[in-house]
C-alpha atoms as a PDB file:
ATOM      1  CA  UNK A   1      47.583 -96.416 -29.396  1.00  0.00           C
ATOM      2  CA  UNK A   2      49.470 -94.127 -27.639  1.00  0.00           C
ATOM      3  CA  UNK A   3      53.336 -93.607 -27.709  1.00  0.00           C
ATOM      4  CA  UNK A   4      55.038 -92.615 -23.990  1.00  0.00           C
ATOM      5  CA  UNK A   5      58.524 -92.067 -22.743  1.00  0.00           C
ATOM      6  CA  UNK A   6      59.553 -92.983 -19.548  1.00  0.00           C
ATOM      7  CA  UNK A   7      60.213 -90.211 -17.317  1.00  0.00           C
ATOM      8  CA  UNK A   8      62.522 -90.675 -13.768  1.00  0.00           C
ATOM      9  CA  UNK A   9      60.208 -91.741 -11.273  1.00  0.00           C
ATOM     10  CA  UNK A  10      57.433 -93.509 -13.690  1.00  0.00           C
ATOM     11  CA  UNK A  11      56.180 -96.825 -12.543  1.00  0.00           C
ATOM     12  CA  UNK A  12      53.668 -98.924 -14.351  1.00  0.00           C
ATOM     13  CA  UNK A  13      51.176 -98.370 -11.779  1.00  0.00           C
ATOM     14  CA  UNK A  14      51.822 -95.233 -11.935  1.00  0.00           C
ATOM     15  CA  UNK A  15      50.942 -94.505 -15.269  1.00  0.00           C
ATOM     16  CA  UNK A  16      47.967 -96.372 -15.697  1.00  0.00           C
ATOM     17  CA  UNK A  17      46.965 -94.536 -12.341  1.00  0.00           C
ATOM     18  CA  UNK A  18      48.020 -91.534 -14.382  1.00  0.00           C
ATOM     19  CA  UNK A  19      46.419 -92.775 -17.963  1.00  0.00           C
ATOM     20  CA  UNK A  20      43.285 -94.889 -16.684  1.00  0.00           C
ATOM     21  CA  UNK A  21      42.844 -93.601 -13.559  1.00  0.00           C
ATOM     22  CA  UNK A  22      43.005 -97.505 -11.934  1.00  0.00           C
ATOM     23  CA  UNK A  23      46.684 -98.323 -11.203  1.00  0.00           C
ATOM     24  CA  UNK A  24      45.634-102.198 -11.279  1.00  0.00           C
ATOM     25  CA  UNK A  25      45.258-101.529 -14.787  1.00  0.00           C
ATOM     26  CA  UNK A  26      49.285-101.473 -15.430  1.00  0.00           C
ATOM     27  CA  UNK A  27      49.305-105.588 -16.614  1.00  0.00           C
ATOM     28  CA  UNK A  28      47.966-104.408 -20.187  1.00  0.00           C
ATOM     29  CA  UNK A  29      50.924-101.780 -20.708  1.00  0.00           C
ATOM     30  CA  UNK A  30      53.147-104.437 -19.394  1.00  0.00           C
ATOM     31  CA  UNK A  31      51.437-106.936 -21.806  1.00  0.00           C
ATOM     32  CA  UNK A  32      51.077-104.429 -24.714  1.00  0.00           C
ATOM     33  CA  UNK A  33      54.984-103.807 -24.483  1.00  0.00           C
ATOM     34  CA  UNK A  34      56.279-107.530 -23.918  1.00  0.00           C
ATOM     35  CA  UNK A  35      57.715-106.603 -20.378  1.00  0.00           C
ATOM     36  CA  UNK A  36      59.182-109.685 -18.858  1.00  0.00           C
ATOM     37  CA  UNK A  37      59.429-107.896 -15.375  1.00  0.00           C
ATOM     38  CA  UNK A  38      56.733-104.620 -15.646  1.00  0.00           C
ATOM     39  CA  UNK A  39      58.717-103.373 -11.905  1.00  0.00           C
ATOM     40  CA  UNK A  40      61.642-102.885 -14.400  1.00  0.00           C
ATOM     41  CA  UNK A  41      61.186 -99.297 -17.035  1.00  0.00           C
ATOM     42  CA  UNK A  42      63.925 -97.290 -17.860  1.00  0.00           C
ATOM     43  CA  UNK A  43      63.858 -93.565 -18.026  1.00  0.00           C
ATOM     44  CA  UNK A  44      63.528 -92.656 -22.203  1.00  0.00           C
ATOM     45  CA  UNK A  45      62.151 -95.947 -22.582  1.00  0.00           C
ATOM     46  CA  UNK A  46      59.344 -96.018 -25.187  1.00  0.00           C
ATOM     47  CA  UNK A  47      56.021 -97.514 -24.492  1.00  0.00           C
ATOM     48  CA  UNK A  48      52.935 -98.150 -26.231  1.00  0.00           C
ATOM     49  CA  UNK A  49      49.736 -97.542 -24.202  1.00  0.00           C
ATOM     50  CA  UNK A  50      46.878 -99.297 -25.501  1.00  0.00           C
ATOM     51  CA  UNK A  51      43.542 -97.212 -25.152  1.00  0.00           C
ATOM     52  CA  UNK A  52      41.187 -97.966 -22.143  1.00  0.00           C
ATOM     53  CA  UNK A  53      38.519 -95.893 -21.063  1.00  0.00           C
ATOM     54  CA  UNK A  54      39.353 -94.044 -18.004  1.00  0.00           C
ATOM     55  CA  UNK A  55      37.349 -95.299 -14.330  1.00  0.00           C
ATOM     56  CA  UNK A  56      36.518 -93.470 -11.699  1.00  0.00           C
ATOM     57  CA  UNK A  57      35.964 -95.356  -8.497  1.00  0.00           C
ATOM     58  CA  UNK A  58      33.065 -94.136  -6.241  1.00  0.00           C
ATOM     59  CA  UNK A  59      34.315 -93.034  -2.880  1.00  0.00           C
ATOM     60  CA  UNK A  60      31.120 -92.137  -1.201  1.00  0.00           C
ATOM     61  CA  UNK A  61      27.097 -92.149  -1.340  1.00  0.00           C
ATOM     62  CA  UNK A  62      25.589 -91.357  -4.152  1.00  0.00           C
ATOM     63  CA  UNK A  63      23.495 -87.876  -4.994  1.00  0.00           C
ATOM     64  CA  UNK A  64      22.731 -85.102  -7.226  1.00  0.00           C
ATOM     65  CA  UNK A  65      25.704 -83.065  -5.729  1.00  0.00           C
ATOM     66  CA  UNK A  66      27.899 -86.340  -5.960  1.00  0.00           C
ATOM     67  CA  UNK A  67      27.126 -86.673  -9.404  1.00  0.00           C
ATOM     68  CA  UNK A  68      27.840 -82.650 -10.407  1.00  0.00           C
ATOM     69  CA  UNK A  69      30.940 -82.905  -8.919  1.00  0.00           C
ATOM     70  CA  UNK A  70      32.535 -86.056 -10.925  1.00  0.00           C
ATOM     71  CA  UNK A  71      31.145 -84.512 -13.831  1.00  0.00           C
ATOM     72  CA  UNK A  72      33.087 -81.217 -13.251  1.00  0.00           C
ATOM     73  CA  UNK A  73      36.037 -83.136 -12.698  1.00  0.00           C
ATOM     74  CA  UNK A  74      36.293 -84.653 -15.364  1.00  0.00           C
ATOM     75  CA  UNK A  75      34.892 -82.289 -18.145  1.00  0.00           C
ATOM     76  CA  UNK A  76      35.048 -79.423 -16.556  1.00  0.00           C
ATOM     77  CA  UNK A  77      31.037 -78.712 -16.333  1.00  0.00           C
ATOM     78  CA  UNK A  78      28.233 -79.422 -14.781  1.00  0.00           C
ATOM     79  CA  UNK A  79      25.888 -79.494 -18.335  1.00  0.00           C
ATOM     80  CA  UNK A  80      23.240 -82.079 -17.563  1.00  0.00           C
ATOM     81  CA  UNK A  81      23.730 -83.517 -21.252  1.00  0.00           C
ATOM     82  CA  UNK A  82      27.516 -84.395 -20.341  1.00  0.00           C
ATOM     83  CA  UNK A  83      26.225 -85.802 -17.023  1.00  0.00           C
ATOM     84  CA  UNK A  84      24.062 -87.960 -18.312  1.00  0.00           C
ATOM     85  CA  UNK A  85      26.217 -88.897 -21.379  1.00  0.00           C
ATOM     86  CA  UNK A  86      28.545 -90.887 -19.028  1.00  0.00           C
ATOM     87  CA  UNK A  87      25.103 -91.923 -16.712  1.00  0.00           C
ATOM     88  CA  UNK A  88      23.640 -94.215 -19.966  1.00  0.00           C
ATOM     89  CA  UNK A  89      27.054 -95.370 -20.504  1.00  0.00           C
ATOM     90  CA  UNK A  90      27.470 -96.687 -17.191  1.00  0.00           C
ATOM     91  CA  UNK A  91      23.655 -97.646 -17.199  1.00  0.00           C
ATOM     92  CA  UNK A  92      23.463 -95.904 -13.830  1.00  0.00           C
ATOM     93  CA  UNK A  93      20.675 -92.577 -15.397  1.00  0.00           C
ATOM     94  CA  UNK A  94      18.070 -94.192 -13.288  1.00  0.00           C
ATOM     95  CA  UNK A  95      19.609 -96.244 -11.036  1.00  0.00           C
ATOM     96  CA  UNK A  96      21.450 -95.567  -7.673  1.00  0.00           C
ATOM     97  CA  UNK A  97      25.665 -95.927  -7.898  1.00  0.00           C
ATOM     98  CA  UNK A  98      26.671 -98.478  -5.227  1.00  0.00           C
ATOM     99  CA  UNK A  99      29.913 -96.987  -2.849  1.00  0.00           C
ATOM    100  CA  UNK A 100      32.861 -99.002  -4.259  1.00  0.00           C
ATOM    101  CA  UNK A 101      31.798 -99.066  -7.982  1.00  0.00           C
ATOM    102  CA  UNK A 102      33.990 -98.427 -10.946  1.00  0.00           C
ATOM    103  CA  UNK A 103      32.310 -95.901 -13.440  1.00  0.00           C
ATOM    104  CA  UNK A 104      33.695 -95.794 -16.979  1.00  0.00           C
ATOM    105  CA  UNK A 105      34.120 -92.342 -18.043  1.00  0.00           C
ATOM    106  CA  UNK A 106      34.032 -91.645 -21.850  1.00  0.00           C
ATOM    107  CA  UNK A 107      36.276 -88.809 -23.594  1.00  0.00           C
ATOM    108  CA  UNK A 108      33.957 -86.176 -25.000  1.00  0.00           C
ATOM    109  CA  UNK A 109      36.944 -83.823 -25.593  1.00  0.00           C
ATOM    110  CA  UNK A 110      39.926 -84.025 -28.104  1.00  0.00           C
ATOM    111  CA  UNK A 111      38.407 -87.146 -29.671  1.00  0.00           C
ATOM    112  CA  UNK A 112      37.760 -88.410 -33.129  1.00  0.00           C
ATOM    113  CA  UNK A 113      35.543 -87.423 -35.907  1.00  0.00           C
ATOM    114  CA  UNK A 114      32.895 -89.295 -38.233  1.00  0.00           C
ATOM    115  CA  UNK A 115      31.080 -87.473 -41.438  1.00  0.00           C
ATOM    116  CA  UNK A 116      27.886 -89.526 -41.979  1.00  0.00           C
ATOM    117  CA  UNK A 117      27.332 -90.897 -45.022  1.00  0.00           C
ATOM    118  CA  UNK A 118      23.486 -91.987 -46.699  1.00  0.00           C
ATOM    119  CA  UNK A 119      21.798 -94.517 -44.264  1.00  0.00           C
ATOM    120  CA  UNK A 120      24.033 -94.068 -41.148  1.00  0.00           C
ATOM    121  CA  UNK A 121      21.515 -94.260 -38.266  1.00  0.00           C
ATOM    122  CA  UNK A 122      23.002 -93.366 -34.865  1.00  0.00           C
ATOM    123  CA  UNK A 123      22.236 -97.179 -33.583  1.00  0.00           C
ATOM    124  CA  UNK A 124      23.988 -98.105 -36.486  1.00  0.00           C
ATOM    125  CA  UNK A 125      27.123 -96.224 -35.480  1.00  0.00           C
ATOM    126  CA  UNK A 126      26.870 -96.865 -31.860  1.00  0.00           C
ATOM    127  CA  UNK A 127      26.640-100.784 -32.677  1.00  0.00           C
ATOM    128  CA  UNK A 128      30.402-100.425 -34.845  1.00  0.00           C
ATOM    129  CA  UNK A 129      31.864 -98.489 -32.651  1.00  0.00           C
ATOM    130  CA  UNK A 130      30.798 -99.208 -29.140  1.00  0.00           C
ATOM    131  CA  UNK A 131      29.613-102.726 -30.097  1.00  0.00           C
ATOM    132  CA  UNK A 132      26.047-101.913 -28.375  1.00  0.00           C
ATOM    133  CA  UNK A 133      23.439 -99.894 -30.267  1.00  0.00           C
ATOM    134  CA  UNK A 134      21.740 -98.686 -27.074  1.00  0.00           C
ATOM    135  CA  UNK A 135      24.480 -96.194 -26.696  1.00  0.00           C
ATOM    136  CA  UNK A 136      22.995 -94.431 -29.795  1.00  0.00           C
ATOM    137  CA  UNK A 137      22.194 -92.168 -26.902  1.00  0.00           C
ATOM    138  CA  UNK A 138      25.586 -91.236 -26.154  1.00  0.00           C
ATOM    139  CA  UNK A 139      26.377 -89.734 -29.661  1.00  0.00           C
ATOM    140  CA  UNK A 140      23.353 -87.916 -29.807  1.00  0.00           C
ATOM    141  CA  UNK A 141      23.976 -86.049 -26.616  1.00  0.00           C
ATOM    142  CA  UNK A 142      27.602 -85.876 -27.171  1.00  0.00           C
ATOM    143  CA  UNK A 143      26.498 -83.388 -30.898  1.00  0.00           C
ATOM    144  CA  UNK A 144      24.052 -81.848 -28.830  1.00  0.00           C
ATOM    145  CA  UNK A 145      20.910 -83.986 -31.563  1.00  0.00           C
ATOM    146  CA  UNK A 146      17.672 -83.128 -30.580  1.00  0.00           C
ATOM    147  CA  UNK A 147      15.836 -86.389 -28.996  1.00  0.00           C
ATOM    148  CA  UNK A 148      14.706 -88.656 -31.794  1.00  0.00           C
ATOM    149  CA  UNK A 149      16.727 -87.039 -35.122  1.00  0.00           C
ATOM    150  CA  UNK A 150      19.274 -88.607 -36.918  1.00  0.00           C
ATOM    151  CA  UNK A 151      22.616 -86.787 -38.482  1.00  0.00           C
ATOM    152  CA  UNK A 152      21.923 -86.157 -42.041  1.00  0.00           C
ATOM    153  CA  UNK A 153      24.258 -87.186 -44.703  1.00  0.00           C
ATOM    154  CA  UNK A 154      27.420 -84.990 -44.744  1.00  0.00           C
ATOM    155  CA  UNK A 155      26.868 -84.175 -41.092  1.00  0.00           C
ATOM    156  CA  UNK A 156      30.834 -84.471 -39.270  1.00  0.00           C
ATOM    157  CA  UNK A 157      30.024 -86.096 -35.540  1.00  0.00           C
ATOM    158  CA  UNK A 158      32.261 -86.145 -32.443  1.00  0.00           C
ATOM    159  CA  UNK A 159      32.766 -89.751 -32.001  1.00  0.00           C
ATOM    160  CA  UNK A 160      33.210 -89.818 -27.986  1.00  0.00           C
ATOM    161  CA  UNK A 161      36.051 -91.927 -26.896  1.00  0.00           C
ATOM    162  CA  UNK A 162      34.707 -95.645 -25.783  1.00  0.00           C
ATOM    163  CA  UNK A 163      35.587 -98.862 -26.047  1.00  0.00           C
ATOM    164  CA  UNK A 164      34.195-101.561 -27.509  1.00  0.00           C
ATOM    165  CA  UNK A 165      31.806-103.798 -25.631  1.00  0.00           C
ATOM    166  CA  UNK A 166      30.725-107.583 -26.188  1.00  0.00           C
ATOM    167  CA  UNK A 167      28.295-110.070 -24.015  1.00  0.00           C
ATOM    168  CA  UNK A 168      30.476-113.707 -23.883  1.00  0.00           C
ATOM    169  CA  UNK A 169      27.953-115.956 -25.844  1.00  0.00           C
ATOM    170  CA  UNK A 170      29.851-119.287 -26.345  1.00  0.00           C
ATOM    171  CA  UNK A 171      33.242-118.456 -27.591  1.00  0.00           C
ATOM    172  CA  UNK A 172      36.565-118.200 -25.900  1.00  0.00           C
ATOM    173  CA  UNK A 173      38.773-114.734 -25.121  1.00  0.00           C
ATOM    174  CA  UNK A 174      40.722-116.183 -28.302  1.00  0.00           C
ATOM    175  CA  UNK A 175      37.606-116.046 -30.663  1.00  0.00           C
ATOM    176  CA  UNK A 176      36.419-113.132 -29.584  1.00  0.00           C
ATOM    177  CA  UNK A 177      39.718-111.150 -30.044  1.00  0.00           C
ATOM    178  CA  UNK A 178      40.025-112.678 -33.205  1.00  0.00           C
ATOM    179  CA  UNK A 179      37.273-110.864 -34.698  1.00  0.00           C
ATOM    180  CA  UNK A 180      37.712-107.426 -33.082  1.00  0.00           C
ATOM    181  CA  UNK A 181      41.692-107.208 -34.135  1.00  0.00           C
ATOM    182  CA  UNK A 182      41.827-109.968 -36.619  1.00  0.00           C
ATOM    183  CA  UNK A 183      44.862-113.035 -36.626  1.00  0.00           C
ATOM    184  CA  UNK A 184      47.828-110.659 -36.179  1.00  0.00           C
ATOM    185  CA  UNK A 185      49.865-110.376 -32.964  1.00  0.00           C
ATOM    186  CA  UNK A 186      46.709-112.012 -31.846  1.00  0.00           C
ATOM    187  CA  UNK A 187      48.578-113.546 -28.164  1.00  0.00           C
ATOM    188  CA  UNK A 188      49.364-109.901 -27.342  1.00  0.00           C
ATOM    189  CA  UNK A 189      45.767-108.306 -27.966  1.00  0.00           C
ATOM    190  CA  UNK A 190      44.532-111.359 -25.711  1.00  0.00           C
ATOM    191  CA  UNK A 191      47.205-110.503 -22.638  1.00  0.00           C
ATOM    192  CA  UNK A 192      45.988-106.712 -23.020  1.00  0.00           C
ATOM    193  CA  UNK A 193      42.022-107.571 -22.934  1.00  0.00           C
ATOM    194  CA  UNK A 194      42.649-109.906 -19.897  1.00  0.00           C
ATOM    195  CA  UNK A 195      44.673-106.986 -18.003  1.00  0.00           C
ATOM    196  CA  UNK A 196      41.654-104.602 -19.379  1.00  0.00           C
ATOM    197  CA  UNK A 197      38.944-106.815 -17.982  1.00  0.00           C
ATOM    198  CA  UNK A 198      40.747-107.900 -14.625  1.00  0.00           C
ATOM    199  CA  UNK A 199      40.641-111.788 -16.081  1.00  0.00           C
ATOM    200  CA  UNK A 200      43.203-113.695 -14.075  1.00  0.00           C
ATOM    201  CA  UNK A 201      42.152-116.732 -16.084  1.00  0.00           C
ATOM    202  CA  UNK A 202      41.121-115.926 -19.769  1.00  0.00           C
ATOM    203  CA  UNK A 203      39.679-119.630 -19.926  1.00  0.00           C
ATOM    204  CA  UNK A 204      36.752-119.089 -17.268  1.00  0.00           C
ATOM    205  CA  UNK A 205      34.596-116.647 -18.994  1.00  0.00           C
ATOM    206  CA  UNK A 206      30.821-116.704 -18.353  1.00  0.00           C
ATOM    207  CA  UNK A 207      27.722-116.748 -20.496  1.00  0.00           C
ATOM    208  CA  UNK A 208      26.762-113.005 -20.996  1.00  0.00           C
ATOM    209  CA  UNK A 209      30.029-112.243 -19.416  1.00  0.00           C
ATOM    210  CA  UNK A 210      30.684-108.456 -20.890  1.00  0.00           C
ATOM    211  CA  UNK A 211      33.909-108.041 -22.135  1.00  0.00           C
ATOM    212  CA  UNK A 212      35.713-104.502 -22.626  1.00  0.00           C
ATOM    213  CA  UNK A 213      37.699-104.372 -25.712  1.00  0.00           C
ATOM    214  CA  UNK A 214      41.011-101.734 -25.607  1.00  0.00           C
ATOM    215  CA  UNK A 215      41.631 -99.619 -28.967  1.00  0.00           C
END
């Protein structure tokens, strides 16, 4: 969680614009906060911004120069690793991005660290953290692992900057928050994941329905 102080001219939108890069994003800072009215900040207020994985909406047609460029902008490179890092995690590495789509863009920079310890696969660690073992891929390419080796014991890995992902199978928004934050402020984590998922109606969820889980 992230702390921020209003500055003069700051707007909701503006900062989730600013923080997510999708302005329609600003109902889970107003819901993370308690904001009866979020049109209403003041400047030196202090906010906490709950973590959600930056998007990138897709202006144009897809290509190879298409895809250099958004990864240049946002890491600064065009290493074919990083490309394809954020390619698995938006399942898109063989498949053609649609115009229009929203593209989740994980942080591979100033992110957190993990130092493996006996019996740590990278499926293993992909399943805790991202809540899907298929992006075992992602850490690998992320600490630059050969294809097919696992981090030995001791080994410190870049844990890129994700969140958490779950298929709807039978329970409620309720449930599922339940486990992933536990009882505690439990309405509030709900409000947040709604505003995180674009759910106008956290009571019509749908059977393999994935739902994105803010840190």
């Amino acid at each position: 969680m992230k702390k921020y102080e209003v500055r003069a001219g700051d707007t909701l939108s503006g900062i989730a614009e600013r923080e997510y890069g999708d302005s329609r994003l600003f109902p889970a800072i107003a819901r993370q906060n308690h904001l009866a009215d979020p049109d209403r900040i003041d400047v030196g207020q202090q906010l906490l911004l709950p973590y959600i994985t930056r998007r990138h909406l897709v202006g144009g047609p897809d290509s190879t120069a298409a895809r250099k460029e958004i990864t240049r902008r946002y890491y600064g490179t065009e290493d074919v690793d990083v490309q394809l890092t954020w390619e698995v995690v938006n399942g898109v590495a063989q498949r053609e991005i649609q115009q229009g789509a929203w593209l989740l863009m994980p942080e591979l920079g100033d992110v957190g660290h993990h130092t493996v310890v006996e019996g740590e696969l990278l499926a293993v660690l992909a399943g805790r953290w991202y809540g899907d073992e298929h992006l075992a891929l992602v850490i690998a390419l992320a600490n630059r692992l050969p294809v097919g080796t696992e981090p030995a014991p001791g080994q410190v890995l870049v844990q890129p900057g994700l969140n958490r992902r779950r298929a709807v199978s039978g329970g409620t928004l309720r449930t599922m928050c339940r486990d992933e934050y536990g009882p505690a402020d439990l309405d509030t984590r709900i409000g947040v994941v709604a505003a995180a998922n674009y759910l106008s109606n956290v009571d019509t969820l749908f059977s393999r329905q994935v739902i994105h889980f803010p840190s």
